[in-house]
C-alpha atoms as a PDB file:
ATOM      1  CA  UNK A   1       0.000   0.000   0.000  1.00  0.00           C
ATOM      2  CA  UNK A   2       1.475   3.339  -1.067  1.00  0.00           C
ATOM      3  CA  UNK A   3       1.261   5.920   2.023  1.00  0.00           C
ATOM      4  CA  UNK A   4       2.553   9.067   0.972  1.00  0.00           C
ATOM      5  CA  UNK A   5       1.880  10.470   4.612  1.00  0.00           C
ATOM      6  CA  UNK A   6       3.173   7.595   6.212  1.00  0.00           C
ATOM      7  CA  UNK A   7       6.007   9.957   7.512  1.00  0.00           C
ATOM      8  CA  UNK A   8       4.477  12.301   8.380  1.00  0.00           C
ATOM      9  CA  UNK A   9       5.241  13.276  12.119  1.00  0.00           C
ATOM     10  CA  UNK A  10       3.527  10.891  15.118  1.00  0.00           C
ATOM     11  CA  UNK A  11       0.599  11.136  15.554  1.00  0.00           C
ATOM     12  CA  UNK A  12      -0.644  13.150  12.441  1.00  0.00           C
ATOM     13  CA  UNK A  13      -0.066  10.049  10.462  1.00  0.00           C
ATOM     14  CA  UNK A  14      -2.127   7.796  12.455  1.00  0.00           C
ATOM     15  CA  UNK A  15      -4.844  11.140  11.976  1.00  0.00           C
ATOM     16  CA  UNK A  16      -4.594  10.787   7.927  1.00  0.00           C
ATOM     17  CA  UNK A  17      -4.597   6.926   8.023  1.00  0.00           C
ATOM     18  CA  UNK A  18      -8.040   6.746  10.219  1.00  0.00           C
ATOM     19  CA  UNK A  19      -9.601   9.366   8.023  1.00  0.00           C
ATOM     20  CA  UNK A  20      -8.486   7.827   4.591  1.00  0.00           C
ATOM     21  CA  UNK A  21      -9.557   4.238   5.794  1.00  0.00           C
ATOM     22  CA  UNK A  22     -12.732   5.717   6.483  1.00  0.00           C
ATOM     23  CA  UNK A  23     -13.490   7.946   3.503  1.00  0.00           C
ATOM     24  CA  UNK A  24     -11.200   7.436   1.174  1.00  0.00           C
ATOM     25  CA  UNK A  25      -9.328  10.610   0.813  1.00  0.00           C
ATOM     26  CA  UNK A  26      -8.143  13.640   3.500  1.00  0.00           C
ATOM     27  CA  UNK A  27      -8.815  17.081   2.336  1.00  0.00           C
ATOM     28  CA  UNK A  28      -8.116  18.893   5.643  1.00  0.00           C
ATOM     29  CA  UNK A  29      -6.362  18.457   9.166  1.00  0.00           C
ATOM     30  CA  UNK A  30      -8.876  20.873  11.087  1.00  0.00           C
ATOM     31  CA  UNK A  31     -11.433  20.202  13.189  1.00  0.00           C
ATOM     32  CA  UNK A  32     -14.756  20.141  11.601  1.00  0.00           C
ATOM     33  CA  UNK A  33     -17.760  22.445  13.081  1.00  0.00           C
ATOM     34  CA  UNK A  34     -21.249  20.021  13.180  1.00  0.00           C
ATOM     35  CA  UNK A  35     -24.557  21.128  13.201  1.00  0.00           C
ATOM     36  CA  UNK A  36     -24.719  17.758  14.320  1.00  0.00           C
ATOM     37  CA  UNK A  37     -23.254  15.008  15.579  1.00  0.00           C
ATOM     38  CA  UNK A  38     -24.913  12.624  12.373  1.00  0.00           C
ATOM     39  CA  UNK A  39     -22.850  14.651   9.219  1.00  0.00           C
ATOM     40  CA  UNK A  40     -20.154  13.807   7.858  1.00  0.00           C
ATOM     41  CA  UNK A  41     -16.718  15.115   9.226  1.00  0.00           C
ATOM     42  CA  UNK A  42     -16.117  16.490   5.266  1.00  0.00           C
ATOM     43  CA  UNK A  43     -19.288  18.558   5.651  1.00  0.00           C
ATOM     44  CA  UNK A  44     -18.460  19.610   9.221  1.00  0.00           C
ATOM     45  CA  UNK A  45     -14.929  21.246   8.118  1.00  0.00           C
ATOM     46  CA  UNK A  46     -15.959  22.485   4.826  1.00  0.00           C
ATOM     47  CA  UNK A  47     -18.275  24.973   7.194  1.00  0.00           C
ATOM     48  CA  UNK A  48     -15.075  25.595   8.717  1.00  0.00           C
ATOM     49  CA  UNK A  49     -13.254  27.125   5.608  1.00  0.00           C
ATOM     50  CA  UNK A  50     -16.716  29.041   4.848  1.00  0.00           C
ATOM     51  CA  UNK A  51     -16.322  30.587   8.006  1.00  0.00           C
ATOM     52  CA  UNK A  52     -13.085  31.839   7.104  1.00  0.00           C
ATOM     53  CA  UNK A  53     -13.625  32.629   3.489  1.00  0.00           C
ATOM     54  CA  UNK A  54     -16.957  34.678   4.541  1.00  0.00           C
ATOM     55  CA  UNK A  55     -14.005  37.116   6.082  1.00  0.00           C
ATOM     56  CA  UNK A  56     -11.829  37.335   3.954  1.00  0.00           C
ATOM     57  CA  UNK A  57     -11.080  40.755   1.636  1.00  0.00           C
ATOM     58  CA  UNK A  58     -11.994  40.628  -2.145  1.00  0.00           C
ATOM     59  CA  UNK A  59      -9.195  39.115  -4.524  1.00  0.00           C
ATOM     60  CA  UNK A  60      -7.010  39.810  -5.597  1.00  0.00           C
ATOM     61  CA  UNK A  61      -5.178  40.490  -1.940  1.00  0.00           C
ATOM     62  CA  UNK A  62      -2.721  39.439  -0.966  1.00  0.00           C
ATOM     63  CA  UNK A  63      -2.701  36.362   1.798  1.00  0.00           C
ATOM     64  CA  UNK A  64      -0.552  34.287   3.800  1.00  0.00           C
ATOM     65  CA  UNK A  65      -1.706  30.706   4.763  1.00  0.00           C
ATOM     66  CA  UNK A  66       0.288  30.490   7.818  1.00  0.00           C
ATOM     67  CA  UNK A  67      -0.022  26.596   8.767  1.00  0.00           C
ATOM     68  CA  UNK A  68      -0.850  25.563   4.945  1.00  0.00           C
ATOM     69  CA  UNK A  69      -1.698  21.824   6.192  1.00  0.00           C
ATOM     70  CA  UNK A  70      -1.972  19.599   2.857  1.00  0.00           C
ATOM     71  CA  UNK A  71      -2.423  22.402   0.609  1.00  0.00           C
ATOM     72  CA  UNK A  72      -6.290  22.283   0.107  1.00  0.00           C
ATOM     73  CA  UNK A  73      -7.525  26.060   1.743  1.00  0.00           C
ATOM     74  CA  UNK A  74      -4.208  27.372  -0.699  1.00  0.00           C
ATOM     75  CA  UNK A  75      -5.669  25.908  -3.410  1.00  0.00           C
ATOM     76  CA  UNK A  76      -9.371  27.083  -3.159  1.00  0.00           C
ATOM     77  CA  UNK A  77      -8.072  30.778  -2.102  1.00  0.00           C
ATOM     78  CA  UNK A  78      -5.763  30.822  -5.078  1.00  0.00           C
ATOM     79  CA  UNK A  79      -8.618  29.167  -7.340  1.00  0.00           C
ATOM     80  CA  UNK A  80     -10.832  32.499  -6.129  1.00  0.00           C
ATOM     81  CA  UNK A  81      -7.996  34.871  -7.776  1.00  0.00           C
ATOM     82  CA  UNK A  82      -5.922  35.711  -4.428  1.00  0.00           C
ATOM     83  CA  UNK A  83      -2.178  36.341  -4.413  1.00  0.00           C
ATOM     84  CA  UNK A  84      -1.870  33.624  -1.829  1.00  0.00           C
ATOM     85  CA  UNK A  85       1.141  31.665  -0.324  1.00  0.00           C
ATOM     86  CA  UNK A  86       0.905  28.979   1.975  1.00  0.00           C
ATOM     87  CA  UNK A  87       3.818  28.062   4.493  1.00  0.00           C
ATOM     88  CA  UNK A  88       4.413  25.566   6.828  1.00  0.00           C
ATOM     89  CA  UNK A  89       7.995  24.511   9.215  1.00  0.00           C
ATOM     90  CA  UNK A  90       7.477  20.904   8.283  1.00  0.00           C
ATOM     91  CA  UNK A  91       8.979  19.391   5.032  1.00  0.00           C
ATOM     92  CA  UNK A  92       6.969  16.659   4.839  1.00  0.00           C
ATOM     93  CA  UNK A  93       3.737  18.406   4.688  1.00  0.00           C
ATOM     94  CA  UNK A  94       5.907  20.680   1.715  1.00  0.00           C
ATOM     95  CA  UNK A  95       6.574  17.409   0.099  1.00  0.00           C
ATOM     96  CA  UNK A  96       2.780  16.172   0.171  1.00  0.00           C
ATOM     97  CA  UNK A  97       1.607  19.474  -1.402  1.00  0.00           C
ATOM     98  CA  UNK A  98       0.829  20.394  -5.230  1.00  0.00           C
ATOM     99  CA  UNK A  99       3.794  21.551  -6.399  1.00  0.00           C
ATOM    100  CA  UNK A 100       1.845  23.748  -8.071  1.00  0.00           C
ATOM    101  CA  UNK A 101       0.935  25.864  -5.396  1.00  0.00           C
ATOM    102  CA  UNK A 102       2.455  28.950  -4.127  1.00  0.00           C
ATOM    103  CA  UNK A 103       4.177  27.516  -0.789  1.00  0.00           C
ATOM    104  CA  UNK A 104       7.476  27.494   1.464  1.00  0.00           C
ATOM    105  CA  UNK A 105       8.470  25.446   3.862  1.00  0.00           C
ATOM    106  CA  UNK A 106       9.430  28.184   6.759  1.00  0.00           C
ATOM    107  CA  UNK A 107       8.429  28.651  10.054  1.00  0.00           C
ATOM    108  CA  UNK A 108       6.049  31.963  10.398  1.00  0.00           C
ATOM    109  CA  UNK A 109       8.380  34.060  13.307  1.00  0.00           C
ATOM    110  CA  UNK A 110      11.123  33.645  10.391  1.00  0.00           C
ATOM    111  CA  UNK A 111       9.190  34.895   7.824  1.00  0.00           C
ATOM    112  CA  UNK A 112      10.789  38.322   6.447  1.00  0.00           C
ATOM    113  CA  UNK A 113       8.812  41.318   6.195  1.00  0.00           C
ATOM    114  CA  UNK A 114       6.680  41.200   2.822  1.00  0.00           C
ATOM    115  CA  UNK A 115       3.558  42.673   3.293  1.00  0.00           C
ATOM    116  CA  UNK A 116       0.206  40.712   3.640  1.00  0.00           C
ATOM    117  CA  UNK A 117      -3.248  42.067   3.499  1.00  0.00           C
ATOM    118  CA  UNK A 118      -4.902  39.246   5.761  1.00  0.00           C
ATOM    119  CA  UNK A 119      -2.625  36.623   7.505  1.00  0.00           C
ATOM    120  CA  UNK A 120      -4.194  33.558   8.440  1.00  0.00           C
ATOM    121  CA  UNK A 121      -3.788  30.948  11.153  1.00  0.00           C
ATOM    122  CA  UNK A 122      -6.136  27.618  10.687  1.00  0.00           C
ATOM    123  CA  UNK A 123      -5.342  25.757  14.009  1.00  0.00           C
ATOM    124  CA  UNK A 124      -1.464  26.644  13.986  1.00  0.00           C
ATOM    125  CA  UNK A 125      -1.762  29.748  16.052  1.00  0.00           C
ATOM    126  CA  UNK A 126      -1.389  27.263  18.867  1.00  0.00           C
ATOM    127  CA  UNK A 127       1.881  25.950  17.432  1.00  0.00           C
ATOM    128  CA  UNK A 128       3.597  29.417  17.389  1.00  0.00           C
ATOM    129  CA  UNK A 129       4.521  31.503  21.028  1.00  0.00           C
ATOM    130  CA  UNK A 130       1.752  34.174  21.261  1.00  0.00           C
ATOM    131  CA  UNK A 131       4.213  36.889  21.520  1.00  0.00           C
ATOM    132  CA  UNK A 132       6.210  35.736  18.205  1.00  0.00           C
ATOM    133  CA  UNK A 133       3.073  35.266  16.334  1.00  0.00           C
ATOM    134  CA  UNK A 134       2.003  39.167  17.064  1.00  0.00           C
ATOM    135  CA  UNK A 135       5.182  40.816  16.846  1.00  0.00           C
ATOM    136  CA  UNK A 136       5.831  39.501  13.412  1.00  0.00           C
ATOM    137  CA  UNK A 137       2.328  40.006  12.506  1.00  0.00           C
ATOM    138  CA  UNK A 138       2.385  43.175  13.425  1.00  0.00           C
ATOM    139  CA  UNK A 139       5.686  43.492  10.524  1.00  0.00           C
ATOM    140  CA  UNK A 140       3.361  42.624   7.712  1.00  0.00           C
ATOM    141  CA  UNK A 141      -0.325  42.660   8.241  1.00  0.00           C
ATOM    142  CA  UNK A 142      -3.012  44.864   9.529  1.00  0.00           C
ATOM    143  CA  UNK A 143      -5.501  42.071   9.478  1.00  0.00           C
ATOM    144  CA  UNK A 144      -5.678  38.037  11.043  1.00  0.00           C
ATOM    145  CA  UNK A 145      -8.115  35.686  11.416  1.00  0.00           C
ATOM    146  CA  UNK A 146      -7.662  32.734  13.471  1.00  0.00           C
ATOM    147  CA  UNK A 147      -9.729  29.696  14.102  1.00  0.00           C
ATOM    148  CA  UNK A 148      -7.941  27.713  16.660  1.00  0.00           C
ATOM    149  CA  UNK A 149      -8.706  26.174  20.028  1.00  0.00           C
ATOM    150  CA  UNK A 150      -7.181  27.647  23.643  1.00  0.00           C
ATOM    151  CA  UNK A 151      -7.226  27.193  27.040  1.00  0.00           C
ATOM    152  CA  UNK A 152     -10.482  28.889  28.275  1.00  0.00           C
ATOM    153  CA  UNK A 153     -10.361  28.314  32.310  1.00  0.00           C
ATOM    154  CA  UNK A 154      -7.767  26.525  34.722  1.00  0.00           C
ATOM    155  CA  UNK A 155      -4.742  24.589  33.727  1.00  0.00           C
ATOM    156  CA  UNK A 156      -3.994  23.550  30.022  1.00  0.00           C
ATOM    157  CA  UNK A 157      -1.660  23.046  27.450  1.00  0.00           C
ATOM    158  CA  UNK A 158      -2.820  25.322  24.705  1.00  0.00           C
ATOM    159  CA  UNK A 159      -2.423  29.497  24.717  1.00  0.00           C
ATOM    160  CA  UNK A 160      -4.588  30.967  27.121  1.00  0.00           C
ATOM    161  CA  UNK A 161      -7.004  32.905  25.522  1.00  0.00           C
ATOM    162  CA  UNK A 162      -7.088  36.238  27.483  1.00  0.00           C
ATOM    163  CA  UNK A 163      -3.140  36.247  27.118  1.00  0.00           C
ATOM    164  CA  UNK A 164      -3.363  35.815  23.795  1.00  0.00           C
ATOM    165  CA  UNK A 165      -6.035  38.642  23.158  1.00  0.00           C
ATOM    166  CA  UNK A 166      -3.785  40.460  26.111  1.00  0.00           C
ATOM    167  CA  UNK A 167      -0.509  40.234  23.605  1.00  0.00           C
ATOM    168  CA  UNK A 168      -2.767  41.150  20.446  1.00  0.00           C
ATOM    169  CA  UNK A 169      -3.854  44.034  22.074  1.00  0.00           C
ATOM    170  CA  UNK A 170       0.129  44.864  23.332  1.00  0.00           C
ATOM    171  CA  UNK A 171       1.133  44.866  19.649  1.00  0.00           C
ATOM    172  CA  UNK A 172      -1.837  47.161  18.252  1.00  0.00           C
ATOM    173  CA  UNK A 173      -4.090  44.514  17.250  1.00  0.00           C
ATOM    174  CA  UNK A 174      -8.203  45.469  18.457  1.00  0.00           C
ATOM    175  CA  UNK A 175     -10.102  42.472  18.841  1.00  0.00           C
ATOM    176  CA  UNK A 176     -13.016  43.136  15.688  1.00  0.00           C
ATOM    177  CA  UNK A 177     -14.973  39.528  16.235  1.00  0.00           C
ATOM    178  CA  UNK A 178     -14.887  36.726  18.911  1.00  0.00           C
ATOM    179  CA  UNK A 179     -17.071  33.645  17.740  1.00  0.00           C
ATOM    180  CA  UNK A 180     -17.610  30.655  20.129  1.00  0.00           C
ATOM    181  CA  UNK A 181     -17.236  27.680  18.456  1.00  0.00           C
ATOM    182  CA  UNK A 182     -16.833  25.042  21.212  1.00  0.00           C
ATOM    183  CA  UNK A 183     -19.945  23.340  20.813  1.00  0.00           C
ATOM    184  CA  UNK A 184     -19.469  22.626  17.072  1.00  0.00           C
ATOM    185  CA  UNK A 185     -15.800  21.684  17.145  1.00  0.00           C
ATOM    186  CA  UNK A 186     -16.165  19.429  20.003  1.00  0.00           C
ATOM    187  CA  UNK A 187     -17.513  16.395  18.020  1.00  0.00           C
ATOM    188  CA  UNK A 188     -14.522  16.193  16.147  1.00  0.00           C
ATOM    189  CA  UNK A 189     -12.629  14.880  18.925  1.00  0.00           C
ATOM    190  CA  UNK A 190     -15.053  12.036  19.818  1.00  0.00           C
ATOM    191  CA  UNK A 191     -15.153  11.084  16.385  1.00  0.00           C
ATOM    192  CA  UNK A 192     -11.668  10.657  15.580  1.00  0.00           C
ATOM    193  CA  UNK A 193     -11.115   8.313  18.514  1.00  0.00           C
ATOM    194  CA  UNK A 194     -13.875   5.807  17.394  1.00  0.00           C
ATOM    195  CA  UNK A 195     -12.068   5.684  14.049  1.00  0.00           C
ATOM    196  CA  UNK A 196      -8.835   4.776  15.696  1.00  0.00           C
ATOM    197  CA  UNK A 197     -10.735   2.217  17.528  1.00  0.00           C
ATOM    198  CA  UNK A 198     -12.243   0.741  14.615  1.00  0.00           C
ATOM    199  CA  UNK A 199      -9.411   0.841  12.567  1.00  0.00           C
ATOM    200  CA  UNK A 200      -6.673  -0.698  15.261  1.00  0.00           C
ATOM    201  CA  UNK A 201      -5.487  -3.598  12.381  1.00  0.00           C
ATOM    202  CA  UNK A 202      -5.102  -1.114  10.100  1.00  0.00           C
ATOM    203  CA  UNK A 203      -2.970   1.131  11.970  1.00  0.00           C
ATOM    204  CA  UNK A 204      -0.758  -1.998  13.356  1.00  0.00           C
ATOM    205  CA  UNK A 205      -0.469  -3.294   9.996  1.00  0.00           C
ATOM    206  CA  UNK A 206       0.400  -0.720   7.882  1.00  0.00           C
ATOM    207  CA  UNK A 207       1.548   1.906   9.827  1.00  0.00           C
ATOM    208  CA  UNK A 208       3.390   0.018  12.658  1.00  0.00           C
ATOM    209  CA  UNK A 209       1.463   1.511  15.335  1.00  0.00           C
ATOM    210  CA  UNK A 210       1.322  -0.701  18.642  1.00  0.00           C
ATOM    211  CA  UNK A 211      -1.666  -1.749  20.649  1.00  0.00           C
ATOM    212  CA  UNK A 212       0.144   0.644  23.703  1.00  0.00           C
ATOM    213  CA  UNK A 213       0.377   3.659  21.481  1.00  0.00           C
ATOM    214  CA  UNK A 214      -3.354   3.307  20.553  1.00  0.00           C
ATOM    215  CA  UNK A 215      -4.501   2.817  23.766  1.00  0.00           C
ATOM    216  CA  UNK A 216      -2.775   5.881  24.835  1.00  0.00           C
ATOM    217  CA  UNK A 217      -4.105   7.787  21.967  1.00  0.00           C
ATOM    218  CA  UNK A 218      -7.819   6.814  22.435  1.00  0.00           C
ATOM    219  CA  UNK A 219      -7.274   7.719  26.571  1.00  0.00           C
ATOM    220  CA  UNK A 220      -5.869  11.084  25.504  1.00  0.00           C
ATOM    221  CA  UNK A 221      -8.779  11.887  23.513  1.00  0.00           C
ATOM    222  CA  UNK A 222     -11.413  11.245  25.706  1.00  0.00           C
ATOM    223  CA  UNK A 223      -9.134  13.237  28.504  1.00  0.00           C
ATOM    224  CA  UNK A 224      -9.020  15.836  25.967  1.00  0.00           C
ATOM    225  CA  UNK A 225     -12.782  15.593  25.169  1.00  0.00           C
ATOM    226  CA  UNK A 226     -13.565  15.934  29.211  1.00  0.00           C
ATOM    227  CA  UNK A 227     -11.694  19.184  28.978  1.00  0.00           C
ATOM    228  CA  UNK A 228     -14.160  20.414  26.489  1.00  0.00           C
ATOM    229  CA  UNK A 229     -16.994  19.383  27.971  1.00  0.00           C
ATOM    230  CA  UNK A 230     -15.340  21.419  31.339  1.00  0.00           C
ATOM    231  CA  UNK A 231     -14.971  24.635  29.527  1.00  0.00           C
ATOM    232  CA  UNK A 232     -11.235  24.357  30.185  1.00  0.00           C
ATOM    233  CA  UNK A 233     -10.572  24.305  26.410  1.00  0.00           C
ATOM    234  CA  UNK A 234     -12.602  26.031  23.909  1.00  0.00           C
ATOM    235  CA  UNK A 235     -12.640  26.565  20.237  1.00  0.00           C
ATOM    236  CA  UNK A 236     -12.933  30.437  19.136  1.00  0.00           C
ATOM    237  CA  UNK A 237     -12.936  32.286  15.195  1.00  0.00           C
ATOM    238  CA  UNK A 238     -11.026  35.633  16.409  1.00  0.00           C
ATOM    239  CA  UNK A 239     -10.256  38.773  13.973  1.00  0.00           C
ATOM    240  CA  UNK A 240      -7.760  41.202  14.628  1.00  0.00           C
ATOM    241  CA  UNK A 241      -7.278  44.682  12.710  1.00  0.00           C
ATOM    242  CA  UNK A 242      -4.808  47.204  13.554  1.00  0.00           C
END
């Protein structure tokens, strides 16, 4: 069987395989936002890049992907007519993508200064320290969207939220739209933990995955579910303009 993201990083792979086992194909690594629990993951993050296209400026501006994922938001924002790149630290994400699309493989804190009209961060906000992310955004943009999930309340791993709208505001970004999307992304979580269930063979078999390591994995999920369902994490769609 050819995998093509079979090295990709531990445990994003074991994320594809589930998802392509199951439907075939992966068009996105975000979470998907459900109306309800029945639909269809696809369905639940297409709504997702709706969401963020509903915000966007007209093309042909200029916009950075920051966290391009496997290429798929790039290629529908350059289809629409937008100068768009798409960047992302890891190669092997670079080496999955079109190589038609407009995309580097750099980290965004060591991006130079080019200007951007909107930069955007789909779930890779979190991956970047909050102070980084707005001093550099602050270089090149007057305008970012995120869609990400934080730490709400209490102890977590994830940015806090109100120090992450504290350091936007430090760097001249004002807060323009705050969307609570908690409820909707929550599913997600629940879902992709009965597909590694279901597909345990699969993952043993052709990825090499042990019985430990998906044991582990379906634990941390429903820990991390719990901490949804405890409003200690939460899953927000936040503009900034400055």
């Amino acid at each position: 069987m050819s995998l093509p993201y079979r090295d990709f990083y531990y445990p994003l792979n074991v994320f594809m395989h589930v998802l392509t086992r199951e439907h075939g194909s992966v068009s996105y690594l975000h979470y998907g936002l459900f109306e309800n629990a029945n639909e269809p993951l696809t369905v639940a993050q297409e709504r997702s890049t709706q969401l963020l296209l509903a915000r966007l400026p007209q093309p042909p501006a200029r916009l950075l992907d920051a966290g391009t994922g496997l290429g798929t938001t790039l290629a529908r924002l350059t289809s629409l007519g937008y100068d768009a790149l798409g960047i992302t630290p890891d190669d092997k994400q670079i080496g999955f993508l079109d190589p038609s699309l407009n995309a580097r493989c750099i980290a965004f804190q060591h991006m130079g200064s080019e200007p951007f009209d909107t930069v955007i961060f789909q779930e890779s906000s979190q991956y970047i320290p909050t102070e980084a992310l707005f001093a550099k955004a602050a270089e090149i943009t007057r305008h970012v969207i995120v869609l990400d999930e934080f730490t709400i309340a209490n102890d977590g791993t994830l940015h806090r939220l109100d120090e992450f709208l504290a350091v936007a505001q430090q760097h001249g970004f004002a807060k323009t739209e705050e969307l609570d999307l908690t409820r909707q992304a929550a599913p997600t979580i629940t879902y992709v933990s009965s597909l590694i269930d279901k597909h345990r063979t699969a993952l043993r078999d052709d990825l090499g995955i042990t019985g430990e390591q998906i044991a582990e994995l379906i634990e941390s999920g429903a820990r991390y579910a719990d901490s949804y369902r405890r409003g200690t994490y939460g899953y927000r769609l936040l503009q900034f303009t400055r």
